[in-house]
PDB file of N, CA and C in Angstrom:
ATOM      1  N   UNK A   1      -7.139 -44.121 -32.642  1.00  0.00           N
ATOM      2  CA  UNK A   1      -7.746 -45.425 -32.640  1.00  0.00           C
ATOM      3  C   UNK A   1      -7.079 -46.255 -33.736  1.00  0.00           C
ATOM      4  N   UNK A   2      -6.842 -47.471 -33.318  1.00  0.00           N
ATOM      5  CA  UNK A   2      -6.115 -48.679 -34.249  1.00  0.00           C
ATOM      6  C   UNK A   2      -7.330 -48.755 -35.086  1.00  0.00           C
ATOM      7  N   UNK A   3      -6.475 -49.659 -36.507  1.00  0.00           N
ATOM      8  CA  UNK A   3      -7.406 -49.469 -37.881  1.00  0.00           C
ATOM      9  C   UNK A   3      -8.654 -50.934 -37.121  1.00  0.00           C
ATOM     10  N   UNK A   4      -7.915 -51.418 -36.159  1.00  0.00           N
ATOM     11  CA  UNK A   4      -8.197 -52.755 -35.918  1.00  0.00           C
ATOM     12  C   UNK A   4      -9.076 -52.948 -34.817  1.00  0.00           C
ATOM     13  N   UNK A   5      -9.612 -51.646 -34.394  1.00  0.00           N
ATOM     14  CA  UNK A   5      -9.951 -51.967 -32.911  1.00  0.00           C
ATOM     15  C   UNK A   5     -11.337 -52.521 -33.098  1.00  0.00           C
ATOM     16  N   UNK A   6     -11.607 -53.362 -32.356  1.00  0.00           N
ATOM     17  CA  UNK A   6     -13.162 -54.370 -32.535  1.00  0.00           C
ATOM     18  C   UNK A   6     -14.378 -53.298 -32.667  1.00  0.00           C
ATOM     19  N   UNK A   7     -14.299 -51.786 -31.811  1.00  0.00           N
ATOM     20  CA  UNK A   7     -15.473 -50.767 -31.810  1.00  0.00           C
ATOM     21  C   UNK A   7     -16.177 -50.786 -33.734  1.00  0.00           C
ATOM     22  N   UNK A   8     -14.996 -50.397 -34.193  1.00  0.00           N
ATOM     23  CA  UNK A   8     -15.288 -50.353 -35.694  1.00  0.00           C
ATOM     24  C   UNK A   8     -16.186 -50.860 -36.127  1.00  0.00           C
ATOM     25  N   UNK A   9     -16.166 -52.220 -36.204  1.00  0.00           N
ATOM     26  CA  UNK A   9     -16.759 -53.429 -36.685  1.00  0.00           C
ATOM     27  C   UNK A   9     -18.074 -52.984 -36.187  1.00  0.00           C
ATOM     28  N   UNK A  10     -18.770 -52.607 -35.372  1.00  0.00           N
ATOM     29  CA  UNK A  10     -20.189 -52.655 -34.436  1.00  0.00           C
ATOM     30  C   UNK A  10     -21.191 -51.426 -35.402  1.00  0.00           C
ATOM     31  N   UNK A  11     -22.287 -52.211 -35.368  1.00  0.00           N
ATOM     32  CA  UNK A  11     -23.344 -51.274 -36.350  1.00  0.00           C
ATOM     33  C   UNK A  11     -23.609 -50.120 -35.958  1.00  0.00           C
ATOM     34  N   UNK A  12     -23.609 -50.386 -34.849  1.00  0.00           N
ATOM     35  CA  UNK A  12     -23.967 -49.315 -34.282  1.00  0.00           C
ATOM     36  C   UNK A  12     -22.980 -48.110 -33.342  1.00  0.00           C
ATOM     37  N   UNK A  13     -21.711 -48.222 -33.930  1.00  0.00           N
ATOM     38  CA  UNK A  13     -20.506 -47.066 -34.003  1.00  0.00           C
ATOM     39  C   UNK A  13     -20.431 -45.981 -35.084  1.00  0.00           C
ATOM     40  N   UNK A  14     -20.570 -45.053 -34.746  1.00  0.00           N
ATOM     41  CA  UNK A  14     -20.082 -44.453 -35.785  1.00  0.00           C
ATOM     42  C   UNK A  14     -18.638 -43.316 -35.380  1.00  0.00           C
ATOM     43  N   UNK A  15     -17.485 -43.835 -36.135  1.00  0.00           N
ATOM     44  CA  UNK A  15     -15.947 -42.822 -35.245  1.00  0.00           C
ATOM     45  C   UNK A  15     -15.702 -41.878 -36.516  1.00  0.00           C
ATOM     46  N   UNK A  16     -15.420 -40.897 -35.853  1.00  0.00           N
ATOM     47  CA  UNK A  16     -14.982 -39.519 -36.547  1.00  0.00           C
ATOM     48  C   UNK A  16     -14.211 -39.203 -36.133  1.00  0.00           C
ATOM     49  N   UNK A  17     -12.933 -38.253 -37.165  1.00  0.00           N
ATOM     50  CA  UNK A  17     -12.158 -37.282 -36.571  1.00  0.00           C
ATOM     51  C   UNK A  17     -12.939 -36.054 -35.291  1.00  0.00           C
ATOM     52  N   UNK A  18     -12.205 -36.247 -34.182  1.00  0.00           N
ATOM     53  CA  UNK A  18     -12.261 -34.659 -33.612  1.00  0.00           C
ATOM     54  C   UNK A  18     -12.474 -32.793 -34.183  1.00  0.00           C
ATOM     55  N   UNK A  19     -11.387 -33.082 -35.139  1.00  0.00           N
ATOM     56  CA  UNK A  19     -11.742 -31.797 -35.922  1.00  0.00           C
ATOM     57  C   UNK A  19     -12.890 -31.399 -36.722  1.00  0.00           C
ATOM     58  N   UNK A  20     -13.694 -32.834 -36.416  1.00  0.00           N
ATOM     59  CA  UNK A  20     -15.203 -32.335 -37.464  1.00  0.00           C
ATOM     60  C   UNK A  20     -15.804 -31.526 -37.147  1.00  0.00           C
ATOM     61  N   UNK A  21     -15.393 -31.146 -35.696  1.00  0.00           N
ATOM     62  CA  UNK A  21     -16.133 -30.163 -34.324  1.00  0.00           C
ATOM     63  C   UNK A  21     -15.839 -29.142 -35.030  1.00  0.00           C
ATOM     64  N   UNK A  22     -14.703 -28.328 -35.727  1.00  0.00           N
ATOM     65  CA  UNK A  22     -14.489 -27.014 -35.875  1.00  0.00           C
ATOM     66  C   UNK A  22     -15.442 -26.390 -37.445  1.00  0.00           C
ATOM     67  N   UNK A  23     -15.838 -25.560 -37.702  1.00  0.00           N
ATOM     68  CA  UNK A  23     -16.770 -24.961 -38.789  1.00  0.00           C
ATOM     69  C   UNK A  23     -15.482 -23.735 -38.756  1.00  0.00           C
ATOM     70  N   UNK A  24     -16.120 -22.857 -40.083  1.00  0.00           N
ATOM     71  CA  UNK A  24     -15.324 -21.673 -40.443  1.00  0.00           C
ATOM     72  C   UNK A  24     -15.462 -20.976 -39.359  1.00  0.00           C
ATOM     73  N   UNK A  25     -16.317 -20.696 -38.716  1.00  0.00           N
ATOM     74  CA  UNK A  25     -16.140 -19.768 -37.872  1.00  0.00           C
ATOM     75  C   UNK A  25     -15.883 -19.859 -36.342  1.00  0.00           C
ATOM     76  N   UNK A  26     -15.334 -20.870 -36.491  1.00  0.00           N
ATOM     77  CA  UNK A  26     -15.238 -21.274 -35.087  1.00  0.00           C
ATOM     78  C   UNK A  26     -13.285 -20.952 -35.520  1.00  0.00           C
ATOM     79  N   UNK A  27     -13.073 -21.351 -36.730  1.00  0.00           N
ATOM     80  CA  UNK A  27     -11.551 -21.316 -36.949  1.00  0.00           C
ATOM     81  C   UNK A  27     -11.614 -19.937 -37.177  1.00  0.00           C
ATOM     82  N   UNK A  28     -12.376 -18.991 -37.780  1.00  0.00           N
ATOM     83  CA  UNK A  28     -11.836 -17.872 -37.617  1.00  0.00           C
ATOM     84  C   UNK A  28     -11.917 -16.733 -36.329  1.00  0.00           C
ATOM     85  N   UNK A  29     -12.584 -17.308 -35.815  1.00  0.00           N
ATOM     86  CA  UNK A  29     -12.320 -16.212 -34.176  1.00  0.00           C
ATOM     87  C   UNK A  29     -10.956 -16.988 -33.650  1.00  0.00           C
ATOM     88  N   UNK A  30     -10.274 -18.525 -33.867  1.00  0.00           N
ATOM     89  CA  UNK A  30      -9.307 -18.576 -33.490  1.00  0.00           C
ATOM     90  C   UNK A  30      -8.081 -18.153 -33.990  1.00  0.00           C
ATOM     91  N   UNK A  31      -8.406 -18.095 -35.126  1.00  0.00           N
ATOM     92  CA  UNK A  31      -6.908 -17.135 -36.003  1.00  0.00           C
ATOM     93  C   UNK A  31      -6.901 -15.756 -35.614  1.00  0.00           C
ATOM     94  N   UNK A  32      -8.323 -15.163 -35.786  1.00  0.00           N
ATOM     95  CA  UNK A  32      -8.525 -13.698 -35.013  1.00  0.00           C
ATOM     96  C   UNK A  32      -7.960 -13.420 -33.408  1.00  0.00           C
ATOM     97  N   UNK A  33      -7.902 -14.687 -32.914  1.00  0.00           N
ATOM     98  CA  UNK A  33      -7.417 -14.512 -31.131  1.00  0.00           C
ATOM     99  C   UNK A  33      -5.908 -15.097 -31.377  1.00  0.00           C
ATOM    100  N   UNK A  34      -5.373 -15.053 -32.233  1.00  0.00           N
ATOM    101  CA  UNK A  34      -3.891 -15.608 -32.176  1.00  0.00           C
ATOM    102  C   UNK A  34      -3.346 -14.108 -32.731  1.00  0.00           C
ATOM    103  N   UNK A  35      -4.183 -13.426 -33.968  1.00  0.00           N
ATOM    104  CA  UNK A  35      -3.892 -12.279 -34.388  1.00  0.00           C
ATOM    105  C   UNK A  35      -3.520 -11.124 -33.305  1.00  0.00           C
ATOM    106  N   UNK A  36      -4.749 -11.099 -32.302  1.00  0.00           N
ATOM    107  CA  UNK A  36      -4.640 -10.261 -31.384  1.00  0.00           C
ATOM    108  C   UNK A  36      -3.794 -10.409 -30.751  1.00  0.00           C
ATOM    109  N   UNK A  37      -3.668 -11.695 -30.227  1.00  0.00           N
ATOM    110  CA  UNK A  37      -2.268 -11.734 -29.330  1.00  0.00           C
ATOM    111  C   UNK A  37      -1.231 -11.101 -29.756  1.00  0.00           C
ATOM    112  N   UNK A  38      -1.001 -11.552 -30.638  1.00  0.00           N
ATOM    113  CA  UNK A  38       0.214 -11.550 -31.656  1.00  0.00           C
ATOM    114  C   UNK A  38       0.904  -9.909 -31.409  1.00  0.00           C
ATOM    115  N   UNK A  39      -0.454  -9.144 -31.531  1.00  0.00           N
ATOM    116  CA  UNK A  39      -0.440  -7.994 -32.005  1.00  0.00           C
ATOM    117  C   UNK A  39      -0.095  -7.034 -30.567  1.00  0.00           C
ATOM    118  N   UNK A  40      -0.410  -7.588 -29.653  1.00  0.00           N
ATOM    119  CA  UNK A  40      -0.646  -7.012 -28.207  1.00  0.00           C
ATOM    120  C   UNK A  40       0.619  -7.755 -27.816  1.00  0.00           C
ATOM    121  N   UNK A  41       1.894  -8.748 -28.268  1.00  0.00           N
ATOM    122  CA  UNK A  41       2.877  -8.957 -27.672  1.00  0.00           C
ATOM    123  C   UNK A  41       4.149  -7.932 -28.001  1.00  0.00           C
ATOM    124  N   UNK A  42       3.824  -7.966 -29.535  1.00  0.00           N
ATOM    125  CA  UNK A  42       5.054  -6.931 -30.053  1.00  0.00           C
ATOM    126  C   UNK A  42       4.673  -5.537 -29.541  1.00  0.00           C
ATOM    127  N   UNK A  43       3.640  -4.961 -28.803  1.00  0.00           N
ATOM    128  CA  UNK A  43       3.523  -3.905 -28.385  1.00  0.00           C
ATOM    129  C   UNK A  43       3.927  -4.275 -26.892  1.00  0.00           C
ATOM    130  N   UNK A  44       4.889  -5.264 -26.719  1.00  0.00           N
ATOM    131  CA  UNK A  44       4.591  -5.286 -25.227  1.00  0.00           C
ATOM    132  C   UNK A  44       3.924  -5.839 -24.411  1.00  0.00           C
ATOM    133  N   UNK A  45       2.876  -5.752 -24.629  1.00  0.00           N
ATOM    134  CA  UNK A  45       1.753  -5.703 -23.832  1.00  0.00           C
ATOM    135  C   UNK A  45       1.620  -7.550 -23.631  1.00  0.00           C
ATOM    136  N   UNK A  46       0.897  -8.124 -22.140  1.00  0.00           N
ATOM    137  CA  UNK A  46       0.457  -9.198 -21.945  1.00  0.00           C
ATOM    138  C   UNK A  46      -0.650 -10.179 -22.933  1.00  0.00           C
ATOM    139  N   UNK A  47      -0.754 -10.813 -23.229  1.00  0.00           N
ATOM    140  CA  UNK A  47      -1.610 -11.642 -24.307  1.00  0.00           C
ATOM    141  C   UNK A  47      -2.298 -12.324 -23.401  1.00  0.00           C
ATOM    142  N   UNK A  48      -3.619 -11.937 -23.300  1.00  0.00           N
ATOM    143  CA  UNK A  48      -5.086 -12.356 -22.424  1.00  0.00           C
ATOM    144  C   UNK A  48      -5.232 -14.166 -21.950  1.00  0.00           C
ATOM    145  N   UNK A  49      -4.501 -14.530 -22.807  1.00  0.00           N
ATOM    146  CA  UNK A  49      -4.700 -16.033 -23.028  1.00  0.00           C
ATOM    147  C   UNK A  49      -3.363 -16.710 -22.776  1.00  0.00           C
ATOM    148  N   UNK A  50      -2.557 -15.894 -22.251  1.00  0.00           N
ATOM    149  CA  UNK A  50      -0.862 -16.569 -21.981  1.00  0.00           C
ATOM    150  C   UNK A  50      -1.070 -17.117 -20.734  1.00  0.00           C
ATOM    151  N   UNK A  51      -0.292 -18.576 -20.996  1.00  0.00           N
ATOM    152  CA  UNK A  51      -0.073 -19.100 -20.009  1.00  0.00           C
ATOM    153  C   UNK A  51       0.787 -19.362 -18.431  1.00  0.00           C
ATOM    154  N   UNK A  52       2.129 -18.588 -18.822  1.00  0.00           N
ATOM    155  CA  UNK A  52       2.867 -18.537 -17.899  1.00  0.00           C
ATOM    156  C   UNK A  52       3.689 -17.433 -18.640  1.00  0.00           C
TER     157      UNK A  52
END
């Protein structure tokens, strides 16, 4: 969003970053599911969450 956009201005807006959504533990089951992958590729093995 532009610094400028008219929404701003309105009392009744309130804009936030997206990432306010994430808490510690929401980031750490995702480092934990990148770990696993990680860990299940160098063995080879398919990563649950790969895309193509």
């Amino acid at each position: 969003m532009q610094a400028d956009n008219p929404l701003l201005e309105l009392d009744n807006v309130i804009a936030t970053p997206h990432r306010l959504i994430q808490t510690k533990e929401s980031i750490m089951r995702q480092t934990q599911s990148m770990v696993d992958s990680a860990i299940l590729l160098a063995r080879g093995e398919p990563a649950p969450n790969a895309i193509n």
